[in-house]
N, C-alpha and C. Protein backbone atom coordinates (compact mmCIF):
# COMPACT_ATOMS: atom_id res chain seq x y z
N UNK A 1 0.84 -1.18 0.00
CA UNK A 1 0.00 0.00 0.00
C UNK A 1 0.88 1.24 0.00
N UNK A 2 0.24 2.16 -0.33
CA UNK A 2 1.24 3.62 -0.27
C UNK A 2 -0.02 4.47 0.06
N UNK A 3 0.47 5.18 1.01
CA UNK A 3 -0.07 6.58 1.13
C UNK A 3 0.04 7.91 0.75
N UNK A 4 1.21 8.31 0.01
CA UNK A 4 1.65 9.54 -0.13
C UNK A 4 2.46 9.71 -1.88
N UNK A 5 2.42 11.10 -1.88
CA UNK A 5 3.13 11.17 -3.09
C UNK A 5 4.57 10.10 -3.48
N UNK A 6 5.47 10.65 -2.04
CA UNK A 6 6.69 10.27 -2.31
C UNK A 6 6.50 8.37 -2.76
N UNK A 7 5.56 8.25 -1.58
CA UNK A 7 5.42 6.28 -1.94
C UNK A 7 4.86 5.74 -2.97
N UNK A 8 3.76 6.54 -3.61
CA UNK A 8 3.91 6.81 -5.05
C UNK A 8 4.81 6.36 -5.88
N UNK A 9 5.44 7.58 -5.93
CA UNK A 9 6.61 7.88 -7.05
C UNK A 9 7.87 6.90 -6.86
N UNK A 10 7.79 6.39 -5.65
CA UNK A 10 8.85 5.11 -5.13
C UNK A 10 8.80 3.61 -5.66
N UNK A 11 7.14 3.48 -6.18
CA UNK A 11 6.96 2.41 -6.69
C UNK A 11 7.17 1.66 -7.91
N UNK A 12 7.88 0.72 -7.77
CA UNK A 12 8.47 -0.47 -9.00
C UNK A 12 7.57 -1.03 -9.53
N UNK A 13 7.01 -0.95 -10.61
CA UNK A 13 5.49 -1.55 -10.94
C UNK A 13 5.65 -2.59 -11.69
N UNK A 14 7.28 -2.69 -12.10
CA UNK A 14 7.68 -4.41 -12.85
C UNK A 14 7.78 -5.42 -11.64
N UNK A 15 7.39 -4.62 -9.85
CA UNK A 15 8.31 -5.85 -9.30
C UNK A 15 6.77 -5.47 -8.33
N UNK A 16 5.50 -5.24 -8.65
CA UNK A 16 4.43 -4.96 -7.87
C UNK A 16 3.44 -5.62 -8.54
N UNK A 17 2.42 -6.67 -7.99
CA UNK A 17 1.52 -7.38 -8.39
C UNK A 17 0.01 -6.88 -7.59
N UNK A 18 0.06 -6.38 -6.51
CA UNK A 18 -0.91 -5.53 -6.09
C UNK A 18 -0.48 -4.24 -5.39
N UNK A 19 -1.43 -3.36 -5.44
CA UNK A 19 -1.50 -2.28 -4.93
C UNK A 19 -2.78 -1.71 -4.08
N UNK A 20 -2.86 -0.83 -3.18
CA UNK A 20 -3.90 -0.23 -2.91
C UNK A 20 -2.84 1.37 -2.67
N UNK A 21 -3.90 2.45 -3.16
CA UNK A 21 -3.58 3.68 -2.74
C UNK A 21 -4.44 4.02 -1.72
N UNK A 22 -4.16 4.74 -0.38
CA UNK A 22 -4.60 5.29 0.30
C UNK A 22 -4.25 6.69 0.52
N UNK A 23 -4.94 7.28 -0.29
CA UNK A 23 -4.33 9.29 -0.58
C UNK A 23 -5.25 10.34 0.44
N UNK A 24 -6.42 9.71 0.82
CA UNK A 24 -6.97 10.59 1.62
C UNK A 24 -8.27 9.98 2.75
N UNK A 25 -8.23 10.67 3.45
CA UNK A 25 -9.38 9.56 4.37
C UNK A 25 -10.96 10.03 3.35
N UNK A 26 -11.60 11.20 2.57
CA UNK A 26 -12.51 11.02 1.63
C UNK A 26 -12.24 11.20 0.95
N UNK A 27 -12.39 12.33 -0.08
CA UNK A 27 -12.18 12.96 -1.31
C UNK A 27 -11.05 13.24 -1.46
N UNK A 28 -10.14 13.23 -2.58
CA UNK A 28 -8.39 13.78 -2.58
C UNK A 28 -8.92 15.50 -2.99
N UNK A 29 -8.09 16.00 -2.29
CA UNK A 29 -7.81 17.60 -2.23
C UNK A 29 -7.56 17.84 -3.45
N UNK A 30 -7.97 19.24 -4.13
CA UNK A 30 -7.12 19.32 -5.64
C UNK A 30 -6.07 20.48 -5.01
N UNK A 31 -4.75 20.27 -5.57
CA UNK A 31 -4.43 19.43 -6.97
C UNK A 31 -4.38 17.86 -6.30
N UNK A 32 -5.17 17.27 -6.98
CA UNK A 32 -5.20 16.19 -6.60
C UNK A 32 -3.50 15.26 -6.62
N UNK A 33 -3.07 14.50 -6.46
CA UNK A 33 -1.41 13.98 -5.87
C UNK A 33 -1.99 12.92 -5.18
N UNK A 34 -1.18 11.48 -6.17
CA UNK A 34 -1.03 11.61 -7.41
C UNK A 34 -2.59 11.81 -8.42
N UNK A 35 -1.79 12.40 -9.54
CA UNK A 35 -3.37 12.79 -10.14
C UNK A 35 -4.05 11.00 -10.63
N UNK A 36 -5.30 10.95 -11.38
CA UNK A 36 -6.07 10.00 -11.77
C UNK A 36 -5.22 9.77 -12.98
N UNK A 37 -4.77 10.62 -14.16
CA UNK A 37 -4.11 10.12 -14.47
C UNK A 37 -2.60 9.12 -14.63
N UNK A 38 -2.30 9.61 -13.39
CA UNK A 38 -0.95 8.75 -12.77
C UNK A 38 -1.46 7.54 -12.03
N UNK A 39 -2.64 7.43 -11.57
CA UNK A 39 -2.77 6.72 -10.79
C UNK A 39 -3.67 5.53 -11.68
N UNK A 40 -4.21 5.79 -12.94
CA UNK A 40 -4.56 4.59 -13.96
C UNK A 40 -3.13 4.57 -14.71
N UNK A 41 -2.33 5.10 -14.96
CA UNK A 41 -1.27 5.01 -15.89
C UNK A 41 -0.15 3.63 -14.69
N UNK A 42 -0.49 3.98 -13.53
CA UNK A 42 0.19 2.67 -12.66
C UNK A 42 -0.48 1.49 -12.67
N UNK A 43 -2.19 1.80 -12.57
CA UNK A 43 -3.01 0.81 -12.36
C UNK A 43 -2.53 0.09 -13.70
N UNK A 44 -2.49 0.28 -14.97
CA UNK A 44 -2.18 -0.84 -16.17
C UNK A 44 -0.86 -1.42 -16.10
N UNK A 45 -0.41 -0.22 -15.56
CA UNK A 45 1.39 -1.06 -15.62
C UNK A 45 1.39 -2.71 -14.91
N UNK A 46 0.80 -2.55 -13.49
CA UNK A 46 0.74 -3.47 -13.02
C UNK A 46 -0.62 -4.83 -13.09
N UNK A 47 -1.35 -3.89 -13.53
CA UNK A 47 -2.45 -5.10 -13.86
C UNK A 47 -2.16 -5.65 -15.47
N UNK A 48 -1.46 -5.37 -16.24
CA UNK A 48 -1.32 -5.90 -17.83
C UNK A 48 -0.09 -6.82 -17.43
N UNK A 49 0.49 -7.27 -16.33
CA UNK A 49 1.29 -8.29 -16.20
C UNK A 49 0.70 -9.40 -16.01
N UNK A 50 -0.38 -9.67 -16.11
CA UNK A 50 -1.45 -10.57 -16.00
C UNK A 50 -1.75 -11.19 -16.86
N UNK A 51 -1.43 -12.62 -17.80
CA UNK A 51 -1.16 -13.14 -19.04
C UNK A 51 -2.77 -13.09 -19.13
N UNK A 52 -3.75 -13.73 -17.93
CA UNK A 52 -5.13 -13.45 -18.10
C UNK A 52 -6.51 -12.24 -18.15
N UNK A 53 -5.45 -11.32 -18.81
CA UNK A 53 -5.86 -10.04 -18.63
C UNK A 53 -6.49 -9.43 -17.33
N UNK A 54 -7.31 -8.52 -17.65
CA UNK A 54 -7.54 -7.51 -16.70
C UNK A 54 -9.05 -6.38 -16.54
N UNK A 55 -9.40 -6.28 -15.86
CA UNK A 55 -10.56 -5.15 -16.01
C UNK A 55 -10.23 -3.84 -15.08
N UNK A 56 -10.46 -3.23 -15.20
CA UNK A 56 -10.39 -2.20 -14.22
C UNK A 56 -11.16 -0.49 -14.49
N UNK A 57 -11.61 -0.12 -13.70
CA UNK A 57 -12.66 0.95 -13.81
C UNK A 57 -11.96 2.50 -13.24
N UNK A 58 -11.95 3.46 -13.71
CA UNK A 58 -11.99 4.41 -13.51
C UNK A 58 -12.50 5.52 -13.04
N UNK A 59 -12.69 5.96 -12.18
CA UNK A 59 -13.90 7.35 -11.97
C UNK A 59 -13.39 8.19 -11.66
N UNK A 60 -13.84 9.45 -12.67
CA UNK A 60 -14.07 10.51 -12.30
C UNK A 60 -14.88 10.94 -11.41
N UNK A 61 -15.02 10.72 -10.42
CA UNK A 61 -16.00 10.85 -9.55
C UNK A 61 -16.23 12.07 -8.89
N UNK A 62 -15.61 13.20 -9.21
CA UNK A 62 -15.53 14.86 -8.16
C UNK A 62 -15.86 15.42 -9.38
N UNK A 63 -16.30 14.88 -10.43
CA UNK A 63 -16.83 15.58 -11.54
C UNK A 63 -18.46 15.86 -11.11
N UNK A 64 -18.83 15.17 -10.59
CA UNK A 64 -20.31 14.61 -10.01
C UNK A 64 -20.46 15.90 -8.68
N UNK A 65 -19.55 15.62 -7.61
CA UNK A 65 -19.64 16.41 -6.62
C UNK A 65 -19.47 18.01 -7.02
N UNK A 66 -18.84 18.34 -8.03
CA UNK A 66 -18.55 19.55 -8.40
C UNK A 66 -20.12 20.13 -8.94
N UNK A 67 -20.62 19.20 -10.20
CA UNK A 67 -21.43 19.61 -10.52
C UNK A 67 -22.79 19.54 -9.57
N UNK A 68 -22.91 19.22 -8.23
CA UNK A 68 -23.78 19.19 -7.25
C UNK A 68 -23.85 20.45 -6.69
N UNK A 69 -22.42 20.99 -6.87
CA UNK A 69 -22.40 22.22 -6.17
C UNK A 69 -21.98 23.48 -7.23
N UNK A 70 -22.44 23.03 -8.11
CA UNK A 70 -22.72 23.90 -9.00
C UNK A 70 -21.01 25.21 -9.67
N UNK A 71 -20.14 24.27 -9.55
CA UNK A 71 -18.76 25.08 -9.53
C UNK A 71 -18.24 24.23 -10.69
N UNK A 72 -18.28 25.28 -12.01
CA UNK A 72 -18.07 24.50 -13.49
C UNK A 72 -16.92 24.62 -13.09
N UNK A 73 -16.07 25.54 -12.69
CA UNK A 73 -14.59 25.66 -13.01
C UNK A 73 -13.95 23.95 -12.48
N UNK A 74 -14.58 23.70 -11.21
CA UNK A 74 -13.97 22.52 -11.11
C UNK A 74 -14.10 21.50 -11.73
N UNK A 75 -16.18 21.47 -12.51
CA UNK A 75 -16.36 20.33 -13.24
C UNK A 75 -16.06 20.13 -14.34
N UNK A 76 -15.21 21.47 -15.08
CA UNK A 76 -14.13 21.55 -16.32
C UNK A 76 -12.67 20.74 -16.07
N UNK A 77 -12.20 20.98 -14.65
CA UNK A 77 -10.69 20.74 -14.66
C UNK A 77 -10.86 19.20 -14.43
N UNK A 78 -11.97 18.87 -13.38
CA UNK A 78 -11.80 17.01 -13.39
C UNK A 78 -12.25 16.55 -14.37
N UNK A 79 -13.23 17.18 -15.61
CA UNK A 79 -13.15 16.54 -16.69
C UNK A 79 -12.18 16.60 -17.74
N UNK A 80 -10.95 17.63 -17.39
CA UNK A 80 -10.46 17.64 -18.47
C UNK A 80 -9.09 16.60 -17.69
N UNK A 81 -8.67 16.53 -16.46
CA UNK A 81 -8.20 15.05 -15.41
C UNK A 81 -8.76 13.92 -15.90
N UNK A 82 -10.03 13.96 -15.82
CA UNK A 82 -10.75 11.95 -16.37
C UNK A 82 -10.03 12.15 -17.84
N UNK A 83 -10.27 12.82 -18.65
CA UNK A 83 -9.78 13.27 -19.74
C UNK A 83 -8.40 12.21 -20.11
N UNK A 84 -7.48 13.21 -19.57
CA UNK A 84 -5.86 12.62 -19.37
C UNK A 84 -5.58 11.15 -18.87
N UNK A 85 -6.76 10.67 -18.10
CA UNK A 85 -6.86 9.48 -17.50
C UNK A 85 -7.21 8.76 -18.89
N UNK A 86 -7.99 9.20 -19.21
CA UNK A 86 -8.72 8.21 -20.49
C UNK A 86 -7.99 7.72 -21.59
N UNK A 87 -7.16 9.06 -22.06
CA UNK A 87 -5.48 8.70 -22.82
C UNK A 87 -4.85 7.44 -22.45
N UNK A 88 -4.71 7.25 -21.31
CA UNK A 88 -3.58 6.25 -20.41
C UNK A 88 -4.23 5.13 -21.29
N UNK A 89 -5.61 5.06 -21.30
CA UNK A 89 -6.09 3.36 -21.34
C UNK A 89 -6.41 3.21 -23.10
N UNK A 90 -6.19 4.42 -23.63
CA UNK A 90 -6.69 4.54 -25.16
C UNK A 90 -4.78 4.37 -25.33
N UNK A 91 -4.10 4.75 -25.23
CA UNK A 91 -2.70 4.47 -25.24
C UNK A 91 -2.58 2.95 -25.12
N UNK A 92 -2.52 2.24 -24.20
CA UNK A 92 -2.55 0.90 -23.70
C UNK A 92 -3.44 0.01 -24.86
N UNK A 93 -4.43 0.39 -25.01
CA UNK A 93 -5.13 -0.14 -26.58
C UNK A 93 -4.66 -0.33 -27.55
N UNK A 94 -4.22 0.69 -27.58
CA UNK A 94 -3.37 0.38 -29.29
C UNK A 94 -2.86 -0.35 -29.16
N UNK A 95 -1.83 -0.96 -28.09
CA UNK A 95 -1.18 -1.95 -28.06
C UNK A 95 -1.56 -3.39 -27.49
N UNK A 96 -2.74 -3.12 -27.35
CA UNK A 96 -3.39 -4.88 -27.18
C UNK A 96 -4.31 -4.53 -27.67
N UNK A 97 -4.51 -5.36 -28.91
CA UNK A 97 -5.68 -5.36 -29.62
C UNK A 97 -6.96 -5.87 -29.19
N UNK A 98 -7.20 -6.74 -28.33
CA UNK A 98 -8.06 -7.64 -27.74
C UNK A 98 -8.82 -6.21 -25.87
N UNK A 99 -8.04 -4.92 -26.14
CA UNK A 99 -8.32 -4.47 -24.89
C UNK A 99 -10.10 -3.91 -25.41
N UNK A 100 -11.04 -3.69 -24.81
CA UNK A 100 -12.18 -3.25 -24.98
C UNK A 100 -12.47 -1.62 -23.45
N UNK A 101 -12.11 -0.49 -24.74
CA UNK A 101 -12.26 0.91 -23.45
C UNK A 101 -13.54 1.21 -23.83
N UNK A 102 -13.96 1.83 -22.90
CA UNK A 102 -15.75 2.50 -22.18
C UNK A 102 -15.46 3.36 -21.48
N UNK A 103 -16.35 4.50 -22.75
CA UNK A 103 -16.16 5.56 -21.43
C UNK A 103 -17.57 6.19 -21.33
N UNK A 104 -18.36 6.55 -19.93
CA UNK A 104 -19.57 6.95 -20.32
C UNK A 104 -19.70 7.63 -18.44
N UNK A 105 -20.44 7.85 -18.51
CA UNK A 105 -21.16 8.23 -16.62
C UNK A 105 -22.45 7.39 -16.68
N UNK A 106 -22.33 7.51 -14.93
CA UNK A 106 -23.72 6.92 -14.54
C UNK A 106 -24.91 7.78 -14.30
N UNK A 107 -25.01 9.57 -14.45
CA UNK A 107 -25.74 9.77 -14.45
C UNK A 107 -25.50 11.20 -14.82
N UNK A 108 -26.38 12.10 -15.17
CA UNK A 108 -25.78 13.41 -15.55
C UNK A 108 -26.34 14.55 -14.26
N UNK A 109 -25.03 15.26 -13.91
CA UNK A 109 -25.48 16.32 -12.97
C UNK A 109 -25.57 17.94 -13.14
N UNK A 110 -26.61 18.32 -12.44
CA UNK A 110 -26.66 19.72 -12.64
C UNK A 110 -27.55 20.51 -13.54
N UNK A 111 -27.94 19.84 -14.72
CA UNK A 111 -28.34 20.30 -15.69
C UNK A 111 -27.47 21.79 -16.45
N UNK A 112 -26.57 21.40 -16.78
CA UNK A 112 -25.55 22.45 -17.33
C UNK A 112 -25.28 22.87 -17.85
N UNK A 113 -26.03 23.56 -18.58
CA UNK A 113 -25.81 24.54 -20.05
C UNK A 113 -24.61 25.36 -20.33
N UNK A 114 -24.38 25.68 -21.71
CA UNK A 114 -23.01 26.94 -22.18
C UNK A 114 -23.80 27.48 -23.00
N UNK A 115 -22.90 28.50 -23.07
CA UNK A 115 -23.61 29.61 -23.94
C UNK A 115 -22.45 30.02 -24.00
N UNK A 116 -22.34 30.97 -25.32
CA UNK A 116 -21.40 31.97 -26.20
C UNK A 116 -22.14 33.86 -25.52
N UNK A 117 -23.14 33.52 -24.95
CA UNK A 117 -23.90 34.79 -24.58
C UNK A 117 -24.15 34.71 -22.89
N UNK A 118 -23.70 35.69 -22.53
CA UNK A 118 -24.49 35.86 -21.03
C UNK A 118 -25.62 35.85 -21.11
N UNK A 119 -26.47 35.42 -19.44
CA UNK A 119 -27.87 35.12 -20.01
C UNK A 119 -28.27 36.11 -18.82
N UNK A 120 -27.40 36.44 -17.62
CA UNK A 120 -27.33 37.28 -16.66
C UNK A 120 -28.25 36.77 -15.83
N UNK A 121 -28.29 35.63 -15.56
CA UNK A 121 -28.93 34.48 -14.56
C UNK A 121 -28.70 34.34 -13.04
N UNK A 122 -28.79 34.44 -12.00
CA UNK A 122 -28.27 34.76 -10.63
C UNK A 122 -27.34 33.10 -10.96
N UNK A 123 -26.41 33.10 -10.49
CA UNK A 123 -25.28 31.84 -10.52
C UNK A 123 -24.68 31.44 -11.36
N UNK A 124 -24.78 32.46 -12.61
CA UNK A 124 -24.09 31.95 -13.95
C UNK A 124 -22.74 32.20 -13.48
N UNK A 125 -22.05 31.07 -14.15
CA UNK A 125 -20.26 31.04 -14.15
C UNK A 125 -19.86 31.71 -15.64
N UNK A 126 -18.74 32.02 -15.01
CA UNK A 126 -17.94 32.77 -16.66
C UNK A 126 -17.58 34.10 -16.20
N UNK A 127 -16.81 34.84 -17.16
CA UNK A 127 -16.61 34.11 -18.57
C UNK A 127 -15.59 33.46 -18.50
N UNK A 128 -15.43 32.43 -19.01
CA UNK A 128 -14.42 31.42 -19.08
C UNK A 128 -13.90 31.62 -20.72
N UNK A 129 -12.55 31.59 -21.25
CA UNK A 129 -11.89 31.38 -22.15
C UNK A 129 -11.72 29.72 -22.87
N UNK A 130 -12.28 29.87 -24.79
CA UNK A 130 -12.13 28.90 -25.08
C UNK A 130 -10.27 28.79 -25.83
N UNK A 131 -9.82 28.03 -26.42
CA UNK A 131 -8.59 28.13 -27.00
C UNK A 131 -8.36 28.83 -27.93
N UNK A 132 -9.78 29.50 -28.90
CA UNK A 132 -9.46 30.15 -29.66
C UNK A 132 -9.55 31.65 -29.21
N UNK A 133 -10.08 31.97 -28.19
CA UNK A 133 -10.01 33.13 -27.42
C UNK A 133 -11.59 33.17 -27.28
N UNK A 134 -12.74 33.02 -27.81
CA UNK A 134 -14.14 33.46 -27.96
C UNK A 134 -14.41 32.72 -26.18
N UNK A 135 -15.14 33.59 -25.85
CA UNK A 135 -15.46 33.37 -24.05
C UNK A 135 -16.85 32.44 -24.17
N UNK A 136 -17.05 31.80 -22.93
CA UNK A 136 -18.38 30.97 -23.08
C UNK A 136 -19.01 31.53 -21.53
N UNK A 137 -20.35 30.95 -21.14
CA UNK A 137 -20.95 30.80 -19.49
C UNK A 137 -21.43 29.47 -19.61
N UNK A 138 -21.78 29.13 -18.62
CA UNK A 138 -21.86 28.04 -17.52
C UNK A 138 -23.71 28.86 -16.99
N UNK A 139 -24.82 27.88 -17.11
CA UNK A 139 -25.92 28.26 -16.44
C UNK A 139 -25.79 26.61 -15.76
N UNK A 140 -26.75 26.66 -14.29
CA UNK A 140 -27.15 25.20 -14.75
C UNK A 140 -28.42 25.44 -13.98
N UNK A 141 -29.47 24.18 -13.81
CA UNK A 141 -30.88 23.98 -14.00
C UNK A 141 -30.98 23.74 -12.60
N UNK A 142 -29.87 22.66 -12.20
CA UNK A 142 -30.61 21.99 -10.43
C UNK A 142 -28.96 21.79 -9.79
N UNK A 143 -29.41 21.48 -8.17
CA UNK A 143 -28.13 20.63 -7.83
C UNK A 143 -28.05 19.24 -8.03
N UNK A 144 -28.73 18.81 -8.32
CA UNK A 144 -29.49 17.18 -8.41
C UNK A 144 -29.31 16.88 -9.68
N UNK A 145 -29.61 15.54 -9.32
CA UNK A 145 -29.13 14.15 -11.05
C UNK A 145 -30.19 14.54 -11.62
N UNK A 146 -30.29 14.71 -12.97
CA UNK A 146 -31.07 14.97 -13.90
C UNK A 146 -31.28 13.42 -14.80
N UNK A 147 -32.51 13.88 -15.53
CA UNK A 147 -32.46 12.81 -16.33
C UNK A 147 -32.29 12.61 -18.15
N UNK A 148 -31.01 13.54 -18.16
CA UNK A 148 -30.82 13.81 -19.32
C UNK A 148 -29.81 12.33 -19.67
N UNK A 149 -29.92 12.23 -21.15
CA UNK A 149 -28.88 10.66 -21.46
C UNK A 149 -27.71 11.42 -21.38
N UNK A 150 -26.32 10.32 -21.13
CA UNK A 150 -25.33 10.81 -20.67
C UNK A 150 -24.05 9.79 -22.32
N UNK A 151 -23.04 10.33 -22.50
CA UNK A 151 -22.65 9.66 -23.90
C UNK A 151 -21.75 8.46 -23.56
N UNK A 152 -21.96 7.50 -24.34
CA UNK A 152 -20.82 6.31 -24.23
C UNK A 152 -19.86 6.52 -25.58
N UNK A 153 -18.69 6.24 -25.59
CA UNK A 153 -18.15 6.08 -26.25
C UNK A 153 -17.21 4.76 -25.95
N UNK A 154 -16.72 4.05 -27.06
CA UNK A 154 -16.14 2.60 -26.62
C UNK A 154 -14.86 2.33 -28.19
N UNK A 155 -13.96 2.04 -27.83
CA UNK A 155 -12.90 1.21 -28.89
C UNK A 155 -12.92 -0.46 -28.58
N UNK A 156 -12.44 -0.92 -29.43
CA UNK A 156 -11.71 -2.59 -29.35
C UNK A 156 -13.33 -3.08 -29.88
N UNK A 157 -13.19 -4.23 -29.54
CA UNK A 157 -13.98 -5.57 -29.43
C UNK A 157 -15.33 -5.07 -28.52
N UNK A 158 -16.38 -5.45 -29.72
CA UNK A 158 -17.61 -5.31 -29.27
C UNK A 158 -18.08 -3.83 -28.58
N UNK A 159 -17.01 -2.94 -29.44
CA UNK A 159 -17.46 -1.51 -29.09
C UNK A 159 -18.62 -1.14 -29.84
N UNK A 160 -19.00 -1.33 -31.03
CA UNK A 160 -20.17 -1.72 -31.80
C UNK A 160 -21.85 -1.51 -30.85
N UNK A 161 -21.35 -2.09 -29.93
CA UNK A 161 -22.29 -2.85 -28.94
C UNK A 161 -22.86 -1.64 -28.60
N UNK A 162 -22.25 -0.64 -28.56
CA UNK A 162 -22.64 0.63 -27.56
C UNK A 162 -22.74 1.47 -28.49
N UNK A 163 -23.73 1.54 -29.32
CA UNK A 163 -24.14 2.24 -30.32
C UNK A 163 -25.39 2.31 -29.98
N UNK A 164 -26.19 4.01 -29.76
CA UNK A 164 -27.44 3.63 -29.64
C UNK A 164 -27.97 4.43 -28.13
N UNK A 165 -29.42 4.40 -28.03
CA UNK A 165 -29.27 4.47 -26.86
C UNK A 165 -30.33 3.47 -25.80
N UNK A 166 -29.92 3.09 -24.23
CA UNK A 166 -30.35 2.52 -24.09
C UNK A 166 -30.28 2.20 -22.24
N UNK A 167 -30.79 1.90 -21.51
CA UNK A 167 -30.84 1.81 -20.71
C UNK A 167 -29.08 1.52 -19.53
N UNK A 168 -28.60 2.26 -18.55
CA UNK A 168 -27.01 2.47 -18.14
C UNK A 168 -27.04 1.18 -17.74
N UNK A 169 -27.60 -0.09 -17.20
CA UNK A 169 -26.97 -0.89 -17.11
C UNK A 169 -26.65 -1.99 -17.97
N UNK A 170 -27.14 -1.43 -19.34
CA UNK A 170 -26.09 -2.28 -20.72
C UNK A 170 -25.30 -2.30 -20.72
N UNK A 171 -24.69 -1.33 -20.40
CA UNK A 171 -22.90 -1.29 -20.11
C UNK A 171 -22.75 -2.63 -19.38
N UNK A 172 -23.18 -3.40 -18.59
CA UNK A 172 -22.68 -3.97 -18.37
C UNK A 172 -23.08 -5.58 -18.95
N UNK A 173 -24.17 -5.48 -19.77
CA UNK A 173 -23.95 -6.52 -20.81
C UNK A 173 -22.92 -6.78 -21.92
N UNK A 174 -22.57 -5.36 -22.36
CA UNK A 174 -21.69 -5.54 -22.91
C UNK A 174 -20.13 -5.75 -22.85
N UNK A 175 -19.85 -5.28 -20.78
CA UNK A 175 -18.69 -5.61 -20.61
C UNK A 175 -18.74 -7.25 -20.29
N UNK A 176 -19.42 -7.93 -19.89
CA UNK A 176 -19.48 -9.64 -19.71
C UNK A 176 -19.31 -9.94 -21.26
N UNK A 177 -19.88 -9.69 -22.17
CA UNK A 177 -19.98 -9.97 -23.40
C UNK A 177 -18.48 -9.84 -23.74
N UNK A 178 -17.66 -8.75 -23.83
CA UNK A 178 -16.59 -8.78 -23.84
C UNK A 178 -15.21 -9.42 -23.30
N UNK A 179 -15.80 -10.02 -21.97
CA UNK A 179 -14.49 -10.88 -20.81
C UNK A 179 -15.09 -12.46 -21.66
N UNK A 180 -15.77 -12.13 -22.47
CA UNK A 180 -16.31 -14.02 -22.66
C UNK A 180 -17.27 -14.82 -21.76
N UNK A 181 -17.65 -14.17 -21.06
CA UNK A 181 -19.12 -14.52 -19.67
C UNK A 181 -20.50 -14.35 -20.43
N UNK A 182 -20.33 -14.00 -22.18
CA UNK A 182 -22.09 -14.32 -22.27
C UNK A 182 -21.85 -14.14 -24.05
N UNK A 183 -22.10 -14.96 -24.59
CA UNK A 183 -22.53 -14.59 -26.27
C UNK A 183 -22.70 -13.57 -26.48
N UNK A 184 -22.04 -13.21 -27.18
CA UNK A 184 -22.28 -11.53 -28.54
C UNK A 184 -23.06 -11.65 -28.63
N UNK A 185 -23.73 -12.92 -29.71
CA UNK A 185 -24.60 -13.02 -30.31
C UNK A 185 -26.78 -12.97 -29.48
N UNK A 186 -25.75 -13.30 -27.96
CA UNK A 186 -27.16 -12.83 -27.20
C UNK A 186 -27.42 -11.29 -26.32
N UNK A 187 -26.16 -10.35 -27.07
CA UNK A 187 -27.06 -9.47 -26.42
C UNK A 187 -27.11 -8.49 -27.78
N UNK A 188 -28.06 -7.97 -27.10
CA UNK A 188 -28.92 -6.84 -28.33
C UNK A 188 -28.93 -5.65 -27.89
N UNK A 189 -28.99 -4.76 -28.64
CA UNK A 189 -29.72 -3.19 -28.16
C UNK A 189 -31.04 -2.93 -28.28
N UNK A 190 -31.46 -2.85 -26.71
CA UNK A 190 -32.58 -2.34 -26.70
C UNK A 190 -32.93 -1.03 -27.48
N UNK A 191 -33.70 -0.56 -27.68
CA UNK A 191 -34.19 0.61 -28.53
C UNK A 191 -34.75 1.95 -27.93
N UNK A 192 -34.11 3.04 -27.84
CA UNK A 192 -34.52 4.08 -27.16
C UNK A 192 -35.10 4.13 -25.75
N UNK A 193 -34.21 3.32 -24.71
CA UNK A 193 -34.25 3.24 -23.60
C UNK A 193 -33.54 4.59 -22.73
N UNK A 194 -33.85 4.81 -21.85
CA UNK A 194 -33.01 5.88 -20.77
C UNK A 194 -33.46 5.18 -19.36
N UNK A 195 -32.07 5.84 -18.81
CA UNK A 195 -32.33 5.22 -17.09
C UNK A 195 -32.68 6.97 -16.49
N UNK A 196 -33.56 6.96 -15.80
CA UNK A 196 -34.34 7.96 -14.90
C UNK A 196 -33.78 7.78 -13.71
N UNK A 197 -32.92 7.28 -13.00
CA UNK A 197 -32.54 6.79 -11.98
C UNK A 197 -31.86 8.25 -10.89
């Protein structure tokens, strides 16, 4: 186990077969240390030594809490963190052809609109700068899960699968479908499903 940056950065991940991080007693502080992306970029090192492959899940999860509390600036920077995280495992793909990545949420928060226009709304965020210089705002609707659909995107084997839309716990037909725990050929896409959840 490691607790800290330095034990972190100390770790041999050719000569480590498990790990646990323990970085904070709840939420990691930002700047988060080590970030999510360092900390999936270790998670493969050491789980792809595994001739029987591997699964492993990711969350962005302070993307959720941010947008509860209604503070885009933060629910920009941990998404653009899951972001960098997501590289690590789209990197790692290319080089095993047989890897199957998913990326999607379990639910959408905030109800969060942009705009190119102020709308002069009591709680609007902005102006925030895009790369080309043109400024945007940030409105949003609630503090609470909404029930708007949220996007999957998927590479490798049986990414196909996640085309569509359809109820959030397909995802996980299609990840069994993928480890070899259930026929391709028996799962289907349901048809214009959403989870309200």
């Amino acid at each position: 186990y490691v607790c800290d940056k330095d034990g972190f950065s100390a770790l041999n991940t050719d000569e480590t077969s498990r790990l646990i991080g323990l970085f904070a007693d709840e939420g990691l502080q930002r700047p988060y240390t080590p970030s999510l992306e360092q900390m999936t970029e270790t998670a493969i090192a050491i789980l792809s030594q595994d001739p029987d492959g591997f699964f492993l899940m990711v969350e962005g999860g302070q993307i959720d809490w941010a947008c509860h509390t209604q503070d885009a600036k933060n629910a920009m920077g941990d998404t653009l963190e899951f972001d960098r995280a997501v590289a690590q495992a789209v990197e790692f793909a290319q080089t095993e052809p047989y890897t199957l990545v998913i990326i999607t949420a379990d639910h959408e928060t905030g109800g969060m609109t942009v705009s190119e226009t102020p709308s002069g709304l009591p709680g609007e965020d902005g102006p925030f700068s895009m790369p080309d210089g043109r400024q945007f705002y940030i409105n949003w609707t609630t503090v609470s899960h909404t029930s708007a659909p949220v996007p999957v995107s998927a590479q490798g084997p049986a990414a196909d699968l996640a085309i569509g839309e359809y109820e959030n716990t397909y995802i996980y037909d299609i990840m069994l479908a993928s480890a070899g725990f259930a026929d391709f050929n028996r799962v289907f896409l349901p048809l214009c499903f959403h989870s309200y959840e």
